[in-house]
Protein backbone atom coordinates (compact mmCIF):
# COMPACT_ATOMS: atom_id res chain seq x y z
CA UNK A 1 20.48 -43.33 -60.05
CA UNK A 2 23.82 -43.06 -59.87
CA UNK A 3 25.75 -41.02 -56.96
CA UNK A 4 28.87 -38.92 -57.21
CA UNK A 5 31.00 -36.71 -54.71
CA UNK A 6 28.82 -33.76 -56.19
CA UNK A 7 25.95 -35.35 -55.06
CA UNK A 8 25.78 -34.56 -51.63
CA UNK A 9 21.96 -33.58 -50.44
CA UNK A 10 21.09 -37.40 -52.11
CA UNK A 11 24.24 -39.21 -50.42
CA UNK A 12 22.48 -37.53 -47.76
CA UNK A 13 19.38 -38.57 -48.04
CA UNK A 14 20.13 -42.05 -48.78
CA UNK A 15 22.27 -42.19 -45.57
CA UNK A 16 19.28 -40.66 -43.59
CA UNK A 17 17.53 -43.70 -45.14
CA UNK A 18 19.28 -46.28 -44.36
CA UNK A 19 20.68 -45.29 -41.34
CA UNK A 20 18.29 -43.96 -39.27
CA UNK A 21 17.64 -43.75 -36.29
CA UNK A 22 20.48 -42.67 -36.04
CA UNK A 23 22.01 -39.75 -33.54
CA UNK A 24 23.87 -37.68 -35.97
CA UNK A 25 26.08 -36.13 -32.88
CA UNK A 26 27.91 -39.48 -32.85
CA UNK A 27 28.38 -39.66 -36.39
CA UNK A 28 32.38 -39.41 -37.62
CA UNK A 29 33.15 -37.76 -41.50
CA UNK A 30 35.13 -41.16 -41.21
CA UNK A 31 31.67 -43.01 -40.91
CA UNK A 32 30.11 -40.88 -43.63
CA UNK A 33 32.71 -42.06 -46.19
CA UNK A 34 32.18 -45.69 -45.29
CA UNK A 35 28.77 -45.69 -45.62
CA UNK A 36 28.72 -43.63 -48.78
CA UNK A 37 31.44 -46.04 -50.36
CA UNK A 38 29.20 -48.81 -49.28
CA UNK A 39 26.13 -47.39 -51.57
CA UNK A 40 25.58 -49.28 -54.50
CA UNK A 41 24.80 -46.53 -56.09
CA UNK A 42 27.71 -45.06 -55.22
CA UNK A 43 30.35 -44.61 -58.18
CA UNK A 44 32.99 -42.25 -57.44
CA UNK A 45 36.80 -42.18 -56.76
CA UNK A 46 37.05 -42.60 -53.12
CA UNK A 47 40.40 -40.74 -53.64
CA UNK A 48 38.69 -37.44 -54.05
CA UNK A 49 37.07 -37.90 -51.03
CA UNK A 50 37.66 -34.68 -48.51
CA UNK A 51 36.57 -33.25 -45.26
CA UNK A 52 35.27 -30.75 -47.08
CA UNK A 53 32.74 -33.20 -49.06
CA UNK A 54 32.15 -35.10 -46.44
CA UNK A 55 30.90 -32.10 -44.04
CA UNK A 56 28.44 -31.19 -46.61
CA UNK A 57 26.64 -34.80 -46.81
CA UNK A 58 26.82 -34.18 -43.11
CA UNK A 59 25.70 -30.54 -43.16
CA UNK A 60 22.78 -31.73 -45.98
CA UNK A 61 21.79 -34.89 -43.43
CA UNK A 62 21.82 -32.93 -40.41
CA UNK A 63 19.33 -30.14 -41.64
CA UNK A 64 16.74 -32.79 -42.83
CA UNK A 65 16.69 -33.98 -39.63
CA UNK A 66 16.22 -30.88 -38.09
CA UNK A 67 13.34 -29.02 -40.31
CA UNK A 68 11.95 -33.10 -40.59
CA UNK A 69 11.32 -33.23 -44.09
């Protein structure tokens, strides 16, 4: 599978993966684009990267978490 900017709720999920436990409180949008640029799935231009994108693979992460699917 491959993962795109637009992909948000499964950069999420594959964060929550491999990066959990993790306390999302203490996670930084900078940290979010690292460790989606590190994804081998990954295959994007890190260029288009934005705060905006970035808060939503948080937003996505952080509501997983919280209704513990």
């Amino acid at each position: 599978m491959t993962l795109t900017w637009e992909s948000s709720y499964a950069i999420a999920m594959e964060l929550r993966r491999r990066h959990n436990p993790v306390r999302l409180e203490e996670v930084s949008l900078g940290q979010i684009l690292t460790w989606t640029l590190d994804l081998p799935e990954f295959e994007d231009d890190p260029a288009l990267a934005n705060d905006d994108i970035l808060y939503s693979i948080y937003q996505d992460w952080f509501e997983e978490n919280i209704h513990g699917k």
